[in-house]
PDB file of N, CA and C in Angstrom:
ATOM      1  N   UNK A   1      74.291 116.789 108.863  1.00  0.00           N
ATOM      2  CA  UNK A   1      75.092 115.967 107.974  1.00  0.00           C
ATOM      3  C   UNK A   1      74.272 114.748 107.553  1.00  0.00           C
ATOM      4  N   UNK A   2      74.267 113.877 106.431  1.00  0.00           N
ATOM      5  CA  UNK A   2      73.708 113.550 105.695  1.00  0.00           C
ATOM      6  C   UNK A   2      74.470 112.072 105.955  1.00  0.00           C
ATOM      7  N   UNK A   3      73.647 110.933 105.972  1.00  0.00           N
ATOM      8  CA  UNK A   3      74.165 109.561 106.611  1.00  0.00           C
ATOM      9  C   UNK A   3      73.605 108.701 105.258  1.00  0.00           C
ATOM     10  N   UNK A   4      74.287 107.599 105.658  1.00  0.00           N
ATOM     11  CA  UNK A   4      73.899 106.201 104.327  1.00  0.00           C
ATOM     12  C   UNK A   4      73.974 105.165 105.407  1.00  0.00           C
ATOM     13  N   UNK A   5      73.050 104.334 104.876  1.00  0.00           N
ATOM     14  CA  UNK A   5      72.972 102.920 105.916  1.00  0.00           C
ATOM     15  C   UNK A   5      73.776 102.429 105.150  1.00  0.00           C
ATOM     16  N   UNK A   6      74.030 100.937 105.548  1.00  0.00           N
ATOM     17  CA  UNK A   6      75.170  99.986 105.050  1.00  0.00           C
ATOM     18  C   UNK A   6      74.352  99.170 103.668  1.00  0.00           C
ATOM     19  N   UNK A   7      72.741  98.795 103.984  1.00  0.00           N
ATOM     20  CA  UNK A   7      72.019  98.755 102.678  1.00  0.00           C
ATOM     21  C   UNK A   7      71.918  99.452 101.558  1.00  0.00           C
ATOM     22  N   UNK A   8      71.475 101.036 101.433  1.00  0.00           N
ATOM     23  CA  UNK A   8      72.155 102.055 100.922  1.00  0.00           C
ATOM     24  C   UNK A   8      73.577 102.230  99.927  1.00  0.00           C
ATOM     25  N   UNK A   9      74.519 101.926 100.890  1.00  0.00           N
ATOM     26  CA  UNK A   9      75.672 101.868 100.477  1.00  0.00           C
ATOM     27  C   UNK A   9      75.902 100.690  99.391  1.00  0.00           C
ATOM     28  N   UNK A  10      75.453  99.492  99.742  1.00  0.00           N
ATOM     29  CA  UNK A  10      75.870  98.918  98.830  1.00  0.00           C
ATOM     30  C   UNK A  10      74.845  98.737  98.008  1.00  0.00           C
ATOM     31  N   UNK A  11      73.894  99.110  97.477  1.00  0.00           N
ATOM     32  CA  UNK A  11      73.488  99.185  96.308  1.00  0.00           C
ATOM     33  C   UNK A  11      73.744 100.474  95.688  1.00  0.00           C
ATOM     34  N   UNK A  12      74.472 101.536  96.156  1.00  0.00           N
ATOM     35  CA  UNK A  12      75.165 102.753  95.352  1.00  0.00           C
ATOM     36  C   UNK A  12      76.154 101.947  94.411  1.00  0.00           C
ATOM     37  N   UNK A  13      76.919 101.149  95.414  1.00  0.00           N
ATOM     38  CA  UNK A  13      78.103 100.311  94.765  1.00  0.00           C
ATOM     39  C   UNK A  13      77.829  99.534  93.739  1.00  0.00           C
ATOM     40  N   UNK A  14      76.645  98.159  93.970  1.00  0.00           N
ATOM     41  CA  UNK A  14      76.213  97.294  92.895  1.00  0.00           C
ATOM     42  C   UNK A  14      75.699  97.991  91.923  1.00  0.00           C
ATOM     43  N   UNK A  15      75.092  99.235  91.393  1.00  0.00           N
ATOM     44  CA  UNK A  15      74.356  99.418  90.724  1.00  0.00           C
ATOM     45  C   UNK A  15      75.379 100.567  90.127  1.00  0.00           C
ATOM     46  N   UNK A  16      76.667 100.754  90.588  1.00  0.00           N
ATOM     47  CA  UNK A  16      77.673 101.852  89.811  1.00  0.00           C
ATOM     48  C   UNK A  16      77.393 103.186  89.855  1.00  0.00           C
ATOM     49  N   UNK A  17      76.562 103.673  90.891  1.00  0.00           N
ATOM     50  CA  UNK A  17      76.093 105.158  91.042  1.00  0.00           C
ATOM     51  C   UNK A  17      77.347 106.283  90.798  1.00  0.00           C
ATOM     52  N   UNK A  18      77.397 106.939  90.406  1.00  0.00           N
ATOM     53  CA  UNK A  18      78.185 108.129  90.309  1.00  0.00           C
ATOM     54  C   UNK A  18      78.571 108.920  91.667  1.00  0.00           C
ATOM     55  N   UNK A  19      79.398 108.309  92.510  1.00  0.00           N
ATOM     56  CA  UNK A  19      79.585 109.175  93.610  1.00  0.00           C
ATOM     57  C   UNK A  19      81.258 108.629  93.902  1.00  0.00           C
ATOM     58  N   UNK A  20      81.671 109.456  95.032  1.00  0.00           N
ATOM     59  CA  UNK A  20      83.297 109.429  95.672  1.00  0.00           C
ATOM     60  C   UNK A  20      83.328 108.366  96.812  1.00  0.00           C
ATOM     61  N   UNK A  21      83.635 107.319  96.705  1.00  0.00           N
ATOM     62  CA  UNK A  21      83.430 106.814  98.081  1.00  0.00           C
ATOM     63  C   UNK A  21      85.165 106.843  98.717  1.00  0.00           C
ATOM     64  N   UNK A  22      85.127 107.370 100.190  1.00  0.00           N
ATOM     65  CA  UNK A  22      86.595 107.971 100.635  1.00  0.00           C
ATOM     66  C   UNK A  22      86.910 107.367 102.363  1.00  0.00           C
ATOM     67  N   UNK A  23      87.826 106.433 101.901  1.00  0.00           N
ATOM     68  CA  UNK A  23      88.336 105.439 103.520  1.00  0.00           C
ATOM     69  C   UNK A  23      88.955 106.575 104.104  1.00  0.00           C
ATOM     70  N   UNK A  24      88.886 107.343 104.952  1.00  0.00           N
ATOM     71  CA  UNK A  24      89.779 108.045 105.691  1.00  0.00           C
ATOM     72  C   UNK A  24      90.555 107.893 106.646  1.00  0.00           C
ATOM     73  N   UNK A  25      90.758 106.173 107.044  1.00  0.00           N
ATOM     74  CA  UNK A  25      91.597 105.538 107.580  1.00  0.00           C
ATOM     75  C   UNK A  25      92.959 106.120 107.432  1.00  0.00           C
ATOM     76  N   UNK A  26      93.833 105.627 107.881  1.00  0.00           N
ATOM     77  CA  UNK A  26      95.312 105.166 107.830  1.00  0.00           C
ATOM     78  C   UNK A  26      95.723 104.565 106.281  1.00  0.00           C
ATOM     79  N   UNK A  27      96.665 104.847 105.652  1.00  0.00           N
ATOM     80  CA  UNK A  27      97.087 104.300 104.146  1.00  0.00           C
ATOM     81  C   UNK A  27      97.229 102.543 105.109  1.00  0.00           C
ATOM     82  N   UNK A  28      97.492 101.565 105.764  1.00  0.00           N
ATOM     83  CA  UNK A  28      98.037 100.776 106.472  1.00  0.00           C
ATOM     84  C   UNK A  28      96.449 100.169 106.429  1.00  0.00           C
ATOM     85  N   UNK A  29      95.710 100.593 107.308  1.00  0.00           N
ATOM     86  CA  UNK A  29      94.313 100.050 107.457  1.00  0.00           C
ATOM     87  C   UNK A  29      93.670 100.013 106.156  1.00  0.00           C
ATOM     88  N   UNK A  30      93.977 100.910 105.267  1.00  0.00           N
ATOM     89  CA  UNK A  30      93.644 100.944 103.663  1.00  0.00           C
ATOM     90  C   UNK A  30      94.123  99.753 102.834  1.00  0.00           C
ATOM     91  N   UNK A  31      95.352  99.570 102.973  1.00  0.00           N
ATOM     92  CA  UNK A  31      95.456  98.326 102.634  1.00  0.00           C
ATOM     93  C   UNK A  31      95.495  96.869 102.845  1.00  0.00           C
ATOM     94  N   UNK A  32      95.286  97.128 104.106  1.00  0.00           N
ATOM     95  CA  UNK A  32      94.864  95.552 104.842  1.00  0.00           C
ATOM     96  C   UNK A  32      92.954  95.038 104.213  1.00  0.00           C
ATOM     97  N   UNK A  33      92.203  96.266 104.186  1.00  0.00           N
ATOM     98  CA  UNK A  33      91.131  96.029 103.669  1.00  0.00           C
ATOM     99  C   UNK A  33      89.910  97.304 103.619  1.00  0.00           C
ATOM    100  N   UNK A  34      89.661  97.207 102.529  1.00  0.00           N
ATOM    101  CA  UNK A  34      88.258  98.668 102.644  1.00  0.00           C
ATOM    102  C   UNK A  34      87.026  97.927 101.501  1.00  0.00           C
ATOM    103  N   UNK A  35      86.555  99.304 101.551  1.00  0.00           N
ATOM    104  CA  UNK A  35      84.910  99.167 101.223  1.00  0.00           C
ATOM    105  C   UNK A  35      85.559  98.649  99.696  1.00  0.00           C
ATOM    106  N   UNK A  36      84.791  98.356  98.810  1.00  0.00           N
ATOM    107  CA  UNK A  36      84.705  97.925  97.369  1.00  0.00           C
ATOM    108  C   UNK A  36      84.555  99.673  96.983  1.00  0.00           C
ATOM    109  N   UNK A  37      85.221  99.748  95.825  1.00  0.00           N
ATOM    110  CA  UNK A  37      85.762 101.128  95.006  1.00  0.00           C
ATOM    111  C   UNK A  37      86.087 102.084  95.780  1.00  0.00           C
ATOM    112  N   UNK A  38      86.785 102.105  96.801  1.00  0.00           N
ATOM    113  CA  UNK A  38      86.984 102.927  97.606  1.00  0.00           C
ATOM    114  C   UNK A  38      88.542 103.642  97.533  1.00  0.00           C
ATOM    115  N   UNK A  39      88.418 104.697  97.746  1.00  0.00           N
ATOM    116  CA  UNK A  39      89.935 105.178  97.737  1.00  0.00           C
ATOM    117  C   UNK A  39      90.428 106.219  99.027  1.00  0.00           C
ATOM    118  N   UNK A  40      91.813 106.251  99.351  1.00  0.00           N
ATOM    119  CA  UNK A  40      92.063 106.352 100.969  1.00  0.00           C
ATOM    120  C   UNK A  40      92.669 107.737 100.391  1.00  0.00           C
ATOM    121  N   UNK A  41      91.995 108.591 101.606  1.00  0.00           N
ATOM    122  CA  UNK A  41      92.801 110.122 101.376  1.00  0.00           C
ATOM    123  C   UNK A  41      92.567 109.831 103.368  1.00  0.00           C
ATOM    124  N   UNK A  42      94.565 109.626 103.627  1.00  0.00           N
ATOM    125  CA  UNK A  42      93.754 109.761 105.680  1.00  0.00           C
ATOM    126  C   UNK A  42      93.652 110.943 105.997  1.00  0.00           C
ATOM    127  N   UNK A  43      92.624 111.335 107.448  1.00  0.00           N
ATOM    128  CA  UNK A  43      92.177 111.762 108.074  1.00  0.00           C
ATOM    129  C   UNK A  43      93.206 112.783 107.972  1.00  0.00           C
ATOM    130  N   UNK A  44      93.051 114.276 107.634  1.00  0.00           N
ATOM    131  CA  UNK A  44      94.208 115.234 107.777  1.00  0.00           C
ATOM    132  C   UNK A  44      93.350 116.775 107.466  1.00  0.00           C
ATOM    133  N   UNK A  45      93.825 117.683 108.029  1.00  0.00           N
ATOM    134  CA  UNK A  45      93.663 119.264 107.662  1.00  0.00           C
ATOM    135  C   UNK A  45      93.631 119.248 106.235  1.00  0.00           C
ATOM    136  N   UNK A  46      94.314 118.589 105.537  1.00  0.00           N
ATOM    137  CA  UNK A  46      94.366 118.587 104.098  1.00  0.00           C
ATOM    138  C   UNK A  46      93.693 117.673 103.133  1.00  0.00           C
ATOM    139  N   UNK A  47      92.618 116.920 103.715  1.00  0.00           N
ATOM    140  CA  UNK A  47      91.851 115.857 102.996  1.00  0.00           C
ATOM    141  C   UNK A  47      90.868 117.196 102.231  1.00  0.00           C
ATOM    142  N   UNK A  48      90.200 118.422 102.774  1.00  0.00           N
ATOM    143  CA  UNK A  48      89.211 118.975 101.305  1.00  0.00           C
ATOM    144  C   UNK A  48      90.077 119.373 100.009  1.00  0.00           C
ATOM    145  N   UNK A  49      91.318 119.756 100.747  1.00  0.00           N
ATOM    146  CA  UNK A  49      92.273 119.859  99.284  1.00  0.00           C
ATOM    147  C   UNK A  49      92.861 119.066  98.617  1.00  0.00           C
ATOM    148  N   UNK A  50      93.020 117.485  99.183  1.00  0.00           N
ATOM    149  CA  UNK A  50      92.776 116.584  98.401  1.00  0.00           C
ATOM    150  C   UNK A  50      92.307 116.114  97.583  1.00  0.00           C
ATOM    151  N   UNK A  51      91.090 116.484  97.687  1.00  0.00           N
ATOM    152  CA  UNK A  51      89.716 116.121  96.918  1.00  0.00           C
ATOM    153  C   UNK A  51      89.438 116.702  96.048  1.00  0.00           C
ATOM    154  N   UNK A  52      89.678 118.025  96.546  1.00  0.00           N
ATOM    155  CA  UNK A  52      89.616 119.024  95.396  1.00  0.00           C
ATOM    156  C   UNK A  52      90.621 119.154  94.256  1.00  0.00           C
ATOM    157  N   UNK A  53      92.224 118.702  94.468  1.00  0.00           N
ATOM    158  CA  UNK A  53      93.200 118.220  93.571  1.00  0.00           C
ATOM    159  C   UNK A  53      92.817 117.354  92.598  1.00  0.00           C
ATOM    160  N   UNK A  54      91.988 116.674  93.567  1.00  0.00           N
ATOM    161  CA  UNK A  54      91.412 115.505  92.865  1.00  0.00           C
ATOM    162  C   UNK A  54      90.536 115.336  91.197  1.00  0.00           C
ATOM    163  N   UNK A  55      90.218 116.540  91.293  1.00  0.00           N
ATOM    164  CA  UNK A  55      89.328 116.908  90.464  1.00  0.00           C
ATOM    165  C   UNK A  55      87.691 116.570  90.456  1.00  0.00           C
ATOM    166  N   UNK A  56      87.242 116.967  91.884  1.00  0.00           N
ATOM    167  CA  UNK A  56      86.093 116.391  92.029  1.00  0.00           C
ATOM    168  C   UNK A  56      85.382 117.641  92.171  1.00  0.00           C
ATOM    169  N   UNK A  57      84.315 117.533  91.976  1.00  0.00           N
ATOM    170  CA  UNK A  57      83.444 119.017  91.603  1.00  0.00           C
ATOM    171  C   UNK A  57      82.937 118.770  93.258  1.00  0.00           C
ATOM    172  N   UNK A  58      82.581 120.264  93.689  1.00  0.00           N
ATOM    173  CA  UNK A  58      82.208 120.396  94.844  1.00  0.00           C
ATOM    174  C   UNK A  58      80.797 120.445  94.997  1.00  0.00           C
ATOM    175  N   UNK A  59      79.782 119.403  93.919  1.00  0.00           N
ATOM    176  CA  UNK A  59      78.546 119.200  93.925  1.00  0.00           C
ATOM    177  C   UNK A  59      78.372 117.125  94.010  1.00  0.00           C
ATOM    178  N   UNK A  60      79.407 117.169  93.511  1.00  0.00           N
ATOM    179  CA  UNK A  60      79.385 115.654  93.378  1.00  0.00           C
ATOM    180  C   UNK A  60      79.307 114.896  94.499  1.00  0.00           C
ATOM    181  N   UNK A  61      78.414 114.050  94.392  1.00  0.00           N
ATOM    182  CA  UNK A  61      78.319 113.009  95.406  1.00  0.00           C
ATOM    183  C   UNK A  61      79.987 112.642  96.526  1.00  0.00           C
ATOM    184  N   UNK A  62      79.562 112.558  97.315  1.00  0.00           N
ATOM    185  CA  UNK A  62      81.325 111.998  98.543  1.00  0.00           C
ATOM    186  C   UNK A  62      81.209 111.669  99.365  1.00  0.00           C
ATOM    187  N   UNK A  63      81.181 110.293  99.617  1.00  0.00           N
ATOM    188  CA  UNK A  63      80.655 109.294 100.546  1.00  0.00           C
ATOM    189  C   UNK A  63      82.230 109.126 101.811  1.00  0.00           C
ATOM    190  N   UNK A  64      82.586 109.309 103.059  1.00  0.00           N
ATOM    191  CA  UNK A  64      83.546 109.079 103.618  1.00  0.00           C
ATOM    192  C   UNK A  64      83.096 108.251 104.923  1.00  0.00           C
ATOM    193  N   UNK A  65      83.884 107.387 105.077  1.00  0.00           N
ATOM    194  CA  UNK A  65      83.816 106.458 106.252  1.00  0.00           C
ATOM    195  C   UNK A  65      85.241 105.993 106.820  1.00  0.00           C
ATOM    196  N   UNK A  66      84.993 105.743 108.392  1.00  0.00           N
ATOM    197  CA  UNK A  66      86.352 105.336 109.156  1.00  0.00           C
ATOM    198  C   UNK A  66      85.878 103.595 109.641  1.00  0.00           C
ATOM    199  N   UNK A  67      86.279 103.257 111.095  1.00  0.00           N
ATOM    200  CA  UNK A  67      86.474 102.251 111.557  1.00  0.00           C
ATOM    201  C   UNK A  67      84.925 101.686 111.896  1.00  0.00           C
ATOM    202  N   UNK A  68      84.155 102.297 112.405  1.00  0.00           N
ATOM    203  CA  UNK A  68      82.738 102.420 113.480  1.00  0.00           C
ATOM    204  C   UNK A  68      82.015 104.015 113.773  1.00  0.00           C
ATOM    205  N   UNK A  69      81.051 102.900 114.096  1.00  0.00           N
ATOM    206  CA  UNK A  69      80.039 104.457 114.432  1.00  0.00           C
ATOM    207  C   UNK A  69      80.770 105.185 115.793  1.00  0.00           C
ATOM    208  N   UNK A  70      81.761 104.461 116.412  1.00  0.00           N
ATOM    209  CA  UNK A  70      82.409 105.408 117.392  1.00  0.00           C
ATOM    210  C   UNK A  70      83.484 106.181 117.215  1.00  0.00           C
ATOM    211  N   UNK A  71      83.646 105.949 115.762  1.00  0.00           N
ATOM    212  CA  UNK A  71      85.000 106.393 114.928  1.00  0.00           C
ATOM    213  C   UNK A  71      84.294 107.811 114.892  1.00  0.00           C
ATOM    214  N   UNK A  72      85.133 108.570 114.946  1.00  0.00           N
ATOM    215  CA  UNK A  72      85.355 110.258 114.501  1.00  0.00           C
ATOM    216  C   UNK A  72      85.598 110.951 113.599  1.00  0.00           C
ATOM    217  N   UNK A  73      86.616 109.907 112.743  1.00  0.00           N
ATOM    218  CA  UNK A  73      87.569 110.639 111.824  1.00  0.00           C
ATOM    219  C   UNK A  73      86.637 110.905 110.309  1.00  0.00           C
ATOM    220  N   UNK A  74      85.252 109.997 110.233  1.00  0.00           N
ATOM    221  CA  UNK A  74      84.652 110.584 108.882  1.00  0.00           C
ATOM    222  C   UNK A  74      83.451 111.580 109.274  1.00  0.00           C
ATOM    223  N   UNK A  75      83.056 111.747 110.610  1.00  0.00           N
ATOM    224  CA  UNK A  75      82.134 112.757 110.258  1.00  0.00           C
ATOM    225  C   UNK A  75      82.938 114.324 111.075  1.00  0.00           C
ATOM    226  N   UNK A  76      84.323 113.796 111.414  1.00  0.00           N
ATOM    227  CA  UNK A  76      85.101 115.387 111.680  1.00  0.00           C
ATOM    228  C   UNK A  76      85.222 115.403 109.996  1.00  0.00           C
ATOM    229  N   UNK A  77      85.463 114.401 109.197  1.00  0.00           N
ATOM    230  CA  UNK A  77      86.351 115.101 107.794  1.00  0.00           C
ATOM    231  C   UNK A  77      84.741 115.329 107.058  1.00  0.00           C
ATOM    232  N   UNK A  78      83.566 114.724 106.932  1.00  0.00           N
ATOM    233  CA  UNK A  78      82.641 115.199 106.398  1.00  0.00           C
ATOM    234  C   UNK A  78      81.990 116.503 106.783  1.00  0.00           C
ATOM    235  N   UNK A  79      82.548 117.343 107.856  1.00  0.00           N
ATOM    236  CA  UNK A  79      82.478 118.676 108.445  1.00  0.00           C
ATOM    237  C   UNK A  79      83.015 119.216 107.716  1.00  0.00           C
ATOM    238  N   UNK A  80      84.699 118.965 107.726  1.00  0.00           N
ATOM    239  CA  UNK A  80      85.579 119.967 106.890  1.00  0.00           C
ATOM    240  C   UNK A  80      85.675 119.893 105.115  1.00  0.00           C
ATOM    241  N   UNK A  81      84.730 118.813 104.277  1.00  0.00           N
ATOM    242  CA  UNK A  81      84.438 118.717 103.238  1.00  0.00           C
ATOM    243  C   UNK A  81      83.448 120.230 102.995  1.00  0.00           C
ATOM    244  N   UNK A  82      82.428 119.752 104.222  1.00  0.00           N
ATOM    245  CA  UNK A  82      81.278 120.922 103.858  1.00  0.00           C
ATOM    246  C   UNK A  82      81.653 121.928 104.339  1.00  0.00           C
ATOM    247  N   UNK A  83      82.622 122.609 105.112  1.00  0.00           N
ATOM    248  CA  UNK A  83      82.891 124.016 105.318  1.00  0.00           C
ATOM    249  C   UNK A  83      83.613 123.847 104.510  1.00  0.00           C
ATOM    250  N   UNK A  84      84.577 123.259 103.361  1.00  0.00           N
ATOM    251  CA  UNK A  84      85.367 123.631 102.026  1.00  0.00           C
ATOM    252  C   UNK A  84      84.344 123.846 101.363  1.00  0.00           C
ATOM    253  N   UNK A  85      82.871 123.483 101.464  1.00  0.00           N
ATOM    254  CA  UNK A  85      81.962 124.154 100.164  1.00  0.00           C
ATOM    255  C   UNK A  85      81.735 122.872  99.184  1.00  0.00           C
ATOM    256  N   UNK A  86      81.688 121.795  99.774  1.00  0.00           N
ATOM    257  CA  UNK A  86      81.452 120.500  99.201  1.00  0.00           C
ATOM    258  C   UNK A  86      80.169 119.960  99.721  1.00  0.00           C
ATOM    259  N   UNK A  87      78.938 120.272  98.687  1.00  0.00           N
ATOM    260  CA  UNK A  87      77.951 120.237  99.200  1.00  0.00           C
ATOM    261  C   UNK A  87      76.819 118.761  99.214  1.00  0.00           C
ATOM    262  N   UNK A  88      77.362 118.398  98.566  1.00  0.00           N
ATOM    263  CA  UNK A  88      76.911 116.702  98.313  1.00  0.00           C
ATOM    264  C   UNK A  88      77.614 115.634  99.858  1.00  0.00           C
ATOM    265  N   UNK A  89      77.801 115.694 101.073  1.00  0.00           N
ATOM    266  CA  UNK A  89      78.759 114.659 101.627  1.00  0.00           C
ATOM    267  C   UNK A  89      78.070 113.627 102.243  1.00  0.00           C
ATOM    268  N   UNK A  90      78.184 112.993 102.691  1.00  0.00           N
ATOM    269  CA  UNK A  90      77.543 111.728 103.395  1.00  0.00           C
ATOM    270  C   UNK A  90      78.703 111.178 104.182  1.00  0.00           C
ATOM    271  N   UNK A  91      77.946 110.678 105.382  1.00  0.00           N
ATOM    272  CA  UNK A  91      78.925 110.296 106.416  1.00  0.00           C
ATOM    273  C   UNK A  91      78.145 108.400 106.208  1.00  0.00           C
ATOM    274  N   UNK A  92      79.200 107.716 105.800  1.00  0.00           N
ATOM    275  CA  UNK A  92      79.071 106.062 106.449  1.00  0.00           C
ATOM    276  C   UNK A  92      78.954 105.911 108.127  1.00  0.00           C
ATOM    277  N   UNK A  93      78.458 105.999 108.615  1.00  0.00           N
ATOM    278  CA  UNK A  93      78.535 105.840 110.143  1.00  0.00           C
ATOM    279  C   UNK A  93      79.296 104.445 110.324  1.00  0.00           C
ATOM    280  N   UNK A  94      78.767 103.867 109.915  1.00  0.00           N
ATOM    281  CA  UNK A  94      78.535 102.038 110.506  1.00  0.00           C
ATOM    282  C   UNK A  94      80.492 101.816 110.249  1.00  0.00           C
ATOM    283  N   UNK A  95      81.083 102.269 109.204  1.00  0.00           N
ATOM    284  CA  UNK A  95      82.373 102.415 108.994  1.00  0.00           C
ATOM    285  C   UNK A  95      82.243 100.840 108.521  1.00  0.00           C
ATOM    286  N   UNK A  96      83.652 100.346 108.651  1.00  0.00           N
ATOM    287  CA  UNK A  96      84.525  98.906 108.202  1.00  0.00           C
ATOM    288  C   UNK A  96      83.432  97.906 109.133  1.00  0.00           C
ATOM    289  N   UNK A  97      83.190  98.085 110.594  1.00  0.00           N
ATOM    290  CA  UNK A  97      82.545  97.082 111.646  1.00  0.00           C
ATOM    291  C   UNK A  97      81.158  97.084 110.953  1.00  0.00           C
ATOM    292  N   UNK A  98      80.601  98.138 110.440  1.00  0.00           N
ATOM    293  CA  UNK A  98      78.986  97.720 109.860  1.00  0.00           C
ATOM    294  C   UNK A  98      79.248  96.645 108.555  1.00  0.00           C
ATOM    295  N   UNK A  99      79.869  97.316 107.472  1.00  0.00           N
ATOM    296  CA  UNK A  99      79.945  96.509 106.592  1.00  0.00           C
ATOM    297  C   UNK A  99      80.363  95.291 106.820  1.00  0.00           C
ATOM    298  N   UNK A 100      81.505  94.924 107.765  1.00  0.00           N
ATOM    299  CA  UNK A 100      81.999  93.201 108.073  1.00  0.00           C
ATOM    300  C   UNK A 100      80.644  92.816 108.776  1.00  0.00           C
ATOM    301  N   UNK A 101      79.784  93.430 110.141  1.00  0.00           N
ATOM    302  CA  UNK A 101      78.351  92.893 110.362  1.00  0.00           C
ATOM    303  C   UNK A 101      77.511  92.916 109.717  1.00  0.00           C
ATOM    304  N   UNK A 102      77.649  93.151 108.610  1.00  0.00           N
ATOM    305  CA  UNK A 102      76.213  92.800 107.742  1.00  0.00           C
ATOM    306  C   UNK A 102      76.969  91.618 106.647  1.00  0.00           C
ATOM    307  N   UNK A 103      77.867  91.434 106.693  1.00  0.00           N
ATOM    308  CA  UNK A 103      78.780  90.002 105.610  1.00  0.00           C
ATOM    309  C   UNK A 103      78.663  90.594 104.548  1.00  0.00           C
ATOM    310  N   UNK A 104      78.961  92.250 104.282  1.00  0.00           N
ATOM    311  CA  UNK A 104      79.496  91.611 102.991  1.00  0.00           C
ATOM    312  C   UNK A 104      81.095  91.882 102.759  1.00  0.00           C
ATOM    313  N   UNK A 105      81.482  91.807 101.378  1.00  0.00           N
ATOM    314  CA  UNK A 105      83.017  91.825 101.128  1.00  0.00           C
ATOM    315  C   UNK A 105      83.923  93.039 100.999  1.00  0.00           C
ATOM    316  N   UNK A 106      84.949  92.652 101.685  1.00  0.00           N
ATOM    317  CA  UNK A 106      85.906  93.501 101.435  1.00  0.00           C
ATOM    318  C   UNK A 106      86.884  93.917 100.529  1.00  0.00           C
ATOM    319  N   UNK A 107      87.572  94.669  99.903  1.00  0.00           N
ATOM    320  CA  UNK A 107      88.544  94.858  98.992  1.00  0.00           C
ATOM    321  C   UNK A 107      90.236  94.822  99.958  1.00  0.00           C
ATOM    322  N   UNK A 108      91.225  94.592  99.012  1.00  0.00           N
ATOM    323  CA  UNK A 108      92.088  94.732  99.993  1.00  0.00           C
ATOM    324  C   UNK A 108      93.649  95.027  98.525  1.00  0.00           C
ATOM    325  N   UNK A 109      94.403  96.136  99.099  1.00  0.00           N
ATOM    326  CA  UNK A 109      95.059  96.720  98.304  1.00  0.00           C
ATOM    327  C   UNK A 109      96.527  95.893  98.082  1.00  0.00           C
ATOM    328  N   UNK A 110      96.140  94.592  98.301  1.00  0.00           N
ATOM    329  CA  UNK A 110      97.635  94.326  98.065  1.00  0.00           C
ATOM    330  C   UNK A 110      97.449  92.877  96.839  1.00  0.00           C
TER     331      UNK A 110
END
């Protein structure tokens, strides 16, 4: 599986790259605060068919991240992206705790 540092990441963001970036948090933790352009599909059996509702081509870039690198929930769902046949995925390791340790900003849905 295919990783992004937190440097990485945010120059995908500053520079407007063409990719999915996907909080797989809790809708609750989603809106208290997430990554910048980020959108929350949570952690479920049904997040590749989400995506795929979504209308996202199963070549396109899809960046997913949870809480921390001890978090589970984005590289179990960046598993079940790529056994749906979603061949572009990237796992955020560092999650919400990398991005707040490196300072930069958060978005927040309310």
């Amino acid at each position: 599986m295919k990783t992004i540092t937190t440097n990485e990441l945010k120059d995908k963001i500053d520079t407007g790259d063409n990719f999915h970036l996907i909080d797989v948090l809790s809708d609750q933790s989603y809106q208290e605060h997430h990554l910048p352009t980020a959108i929350n599909i949570p952690q479920s059996p049904e997040l590749p068919k989400q995506v795929e509702d979504m209308g996202i081509a199963k070549d396109e870039e899809i960046i997913v991240y949870c809480g921390s690198v001890t978090c589970m929930a984005s590289p179990t769902m960046a598993k079940a992206l790529e056994s749906a046949g979603f061949s572009n995925v990237v796992d955020y390791e560092d999650g919400l705790a990398g991005w707040q340790d490196a300072g930069q900003e958060f978005e927040t849905a309310g």
